[in-house]
C-alpha atoms as a PDB file:
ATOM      1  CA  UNK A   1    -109.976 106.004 270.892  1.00  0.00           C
ATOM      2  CA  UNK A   2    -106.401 106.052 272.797  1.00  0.00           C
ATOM      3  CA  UNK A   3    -106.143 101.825 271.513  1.00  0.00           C
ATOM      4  CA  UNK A   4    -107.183 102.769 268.052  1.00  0.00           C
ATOM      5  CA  UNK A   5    -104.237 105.880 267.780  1.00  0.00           C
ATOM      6  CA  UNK A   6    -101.778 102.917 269.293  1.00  0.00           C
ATOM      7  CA  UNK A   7    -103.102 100.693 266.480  1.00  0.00           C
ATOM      8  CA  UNK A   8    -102.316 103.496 263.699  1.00  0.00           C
ATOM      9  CA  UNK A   9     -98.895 104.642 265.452  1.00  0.00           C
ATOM     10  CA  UNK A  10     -97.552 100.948 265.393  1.00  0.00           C
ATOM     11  CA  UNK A  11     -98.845 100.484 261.862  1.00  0.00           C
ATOM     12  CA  UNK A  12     -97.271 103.694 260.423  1.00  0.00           C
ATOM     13  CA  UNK A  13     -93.702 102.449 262.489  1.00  0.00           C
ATOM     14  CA  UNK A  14     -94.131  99.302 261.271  1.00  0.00           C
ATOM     15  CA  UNK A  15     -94.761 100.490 257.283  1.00  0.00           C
ATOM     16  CA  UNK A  16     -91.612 103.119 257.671  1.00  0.00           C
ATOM     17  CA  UNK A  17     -89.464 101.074 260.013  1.00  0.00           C
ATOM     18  CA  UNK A  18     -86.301 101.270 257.347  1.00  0.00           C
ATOM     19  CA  UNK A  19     -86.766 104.380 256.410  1.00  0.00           C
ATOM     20  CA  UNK A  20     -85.780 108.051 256.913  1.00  0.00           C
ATOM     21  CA  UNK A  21     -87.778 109.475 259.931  1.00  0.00           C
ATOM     22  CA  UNK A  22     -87.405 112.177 262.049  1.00  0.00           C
ATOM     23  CA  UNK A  23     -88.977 110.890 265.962  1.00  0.00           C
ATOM     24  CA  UNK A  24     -90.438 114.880 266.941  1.00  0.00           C
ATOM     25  CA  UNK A  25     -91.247 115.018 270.585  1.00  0.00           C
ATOM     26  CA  UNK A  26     -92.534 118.368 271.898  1.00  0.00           C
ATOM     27  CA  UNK A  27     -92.947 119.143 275.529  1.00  0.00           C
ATOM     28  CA  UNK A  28     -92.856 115.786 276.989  1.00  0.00           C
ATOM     29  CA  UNK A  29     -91.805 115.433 280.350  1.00  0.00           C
ATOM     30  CA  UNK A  30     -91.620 111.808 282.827  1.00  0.00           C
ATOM     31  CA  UNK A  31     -94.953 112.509 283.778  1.00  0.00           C
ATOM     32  CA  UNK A  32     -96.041 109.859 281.331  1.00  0.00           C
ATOM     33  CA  UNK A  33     -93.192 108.659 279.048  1.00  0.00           C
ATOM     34  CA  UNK A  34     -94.916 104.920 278.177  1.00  0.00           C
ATOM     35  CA  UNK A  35     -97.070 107.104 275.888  1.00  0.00           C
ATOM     36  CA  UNK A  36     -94.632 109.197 273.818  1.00  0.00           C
ATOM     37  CA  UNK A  37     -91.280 109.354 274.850  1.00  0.00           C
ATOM     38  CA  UNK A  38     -90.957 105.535 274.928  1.00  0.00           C
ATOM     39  CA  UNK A  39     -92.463 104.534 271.794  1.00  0.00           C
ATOM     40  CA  UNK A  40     -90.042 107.253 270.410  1.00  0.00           C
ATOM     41  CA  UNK A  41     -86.721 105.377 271.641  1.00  0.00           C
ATOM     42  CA  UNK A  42     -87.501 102.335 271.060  1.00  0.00           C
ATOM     43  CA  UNK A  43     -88.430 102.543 266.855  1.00  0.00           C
ATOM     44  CA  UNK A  44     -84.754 105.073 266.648  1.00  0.00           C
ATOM     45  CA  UNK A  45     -82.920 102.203 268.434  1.00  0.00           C
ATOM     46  CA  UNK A  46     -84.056  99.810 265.336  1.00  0.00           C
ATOM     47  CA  UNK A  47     -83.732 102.150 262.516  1.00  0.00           C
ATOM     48  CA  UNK A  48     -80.645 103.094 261.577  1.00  0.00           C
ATOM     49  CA  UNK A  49     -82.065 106.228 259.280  1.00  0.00           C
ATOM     50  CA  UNK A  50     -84.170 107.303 261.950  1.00  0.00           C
ATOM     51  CA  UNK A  51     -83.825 110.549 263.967  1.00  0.00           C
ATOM     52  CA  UNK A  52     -85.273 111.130 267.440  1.00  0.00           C
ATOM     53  CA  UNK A  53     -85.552 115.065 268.033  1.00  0.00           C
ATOM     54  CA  UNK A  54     -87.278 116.802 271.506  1.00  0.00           C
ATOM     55  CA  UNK A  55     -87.253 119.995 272.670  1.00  0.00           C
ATOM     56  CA  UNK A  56     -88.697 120.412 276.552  1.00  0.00           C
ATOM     57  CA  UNK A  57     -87.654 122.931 279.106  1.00  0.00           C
ATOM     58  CA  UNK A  58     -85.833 120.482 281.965  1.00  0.00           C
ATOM     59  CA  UNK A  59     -86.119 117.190 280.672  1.00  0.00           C
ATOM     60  CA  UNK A  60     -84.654 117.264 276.835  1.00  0.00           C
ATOM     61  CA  UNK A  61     -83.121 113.946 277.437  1.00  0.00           C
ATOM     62  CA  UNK A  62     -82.446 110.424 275.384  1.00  0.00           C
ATOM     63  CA  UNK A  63     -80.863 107.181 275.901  1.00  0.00           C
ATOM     64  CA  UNK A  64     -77.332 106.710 275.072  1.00  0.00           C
ATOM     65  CA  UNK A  65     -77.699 104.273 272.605  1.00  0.00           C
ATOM     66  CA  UNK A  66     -79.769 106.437 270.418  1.00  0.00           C
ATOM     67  CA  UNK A  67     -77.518 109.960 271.126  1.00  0.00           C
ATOM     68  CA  UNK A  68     -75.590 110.011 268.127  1.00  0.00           C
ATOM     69  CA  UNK A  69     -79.387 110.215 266.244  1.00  0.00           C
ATOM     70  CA  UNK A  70     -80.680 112.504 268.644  1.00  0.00           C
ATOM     71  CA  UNK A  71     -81.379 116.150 269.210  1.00  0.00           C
ATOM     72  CA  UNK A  72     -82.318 117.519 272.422  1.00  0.00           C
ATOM     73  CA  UNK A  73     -83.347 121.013 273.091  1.00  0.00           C
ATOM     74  CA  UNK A  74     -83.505 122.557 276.420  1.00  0.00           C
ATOM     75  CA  UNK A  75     -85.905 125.272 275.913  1.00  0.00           C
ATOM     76  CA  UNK A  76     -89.049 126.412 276.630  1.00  0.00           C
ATOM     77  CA  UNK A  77     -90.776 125.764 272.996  1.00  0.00           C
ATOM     78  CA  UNK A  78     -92.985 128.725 273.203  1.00  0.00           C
ATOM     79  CA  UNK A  79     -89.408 130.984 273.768  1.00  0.00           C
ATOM     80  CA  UNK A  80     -87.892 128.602 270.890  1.00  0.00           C
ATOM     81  CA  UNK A  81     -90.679 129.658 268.581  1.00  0.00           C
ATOM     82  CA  UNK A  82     -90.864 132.929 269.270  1.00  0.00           C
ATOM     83  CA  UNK A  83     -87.002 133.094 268.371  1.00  0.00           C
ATOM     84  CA  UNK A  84     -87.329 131.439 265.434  1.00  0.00           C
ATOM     85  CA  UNK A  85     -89.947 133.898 263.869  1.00  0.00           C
END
């Protein structure tokens, strides 16, 4: 199952790869970031329309070279929501 998701992830990157995308990440710490956070850099880095946005208590982070295209929340997403509503 987990090889088949890759297969449709790298497929819908690869379809949208010019165009305007917004890169959500919720909650994602280091614990495993070769599954989301990653895969989330690297397609921002190579499209210039794209938009990487996370929100994680502690570890809202992003590379440099994507910062300028990136939003990073430090918050605790069930806090963040509950402001928002």
């Amino acid at each position: 199952m987990r090889v088949y998701a890759a297969a449709r992830y790298e497929n819908f990157i690869s379809r949208h790869k010019n165009d305007n995308i917004l890169l959500l990440e919720l909650g994602v710490g280091y614990n495993t970031p070769g599954i989301i956070k990653y895969p989330f850099w690297r397609p921002t880095s190579q499209n210039p329309n794209a938009v990487y946005a996370c929100i994680n208590y502690g570890e809202a982070v992003c590379p440099a070279e994507i910062e300028d295209r990136s939003v990073c929340i430090n918050a605790d997403i069930g806090d963040l929501l509950e402001e928002l509503s």
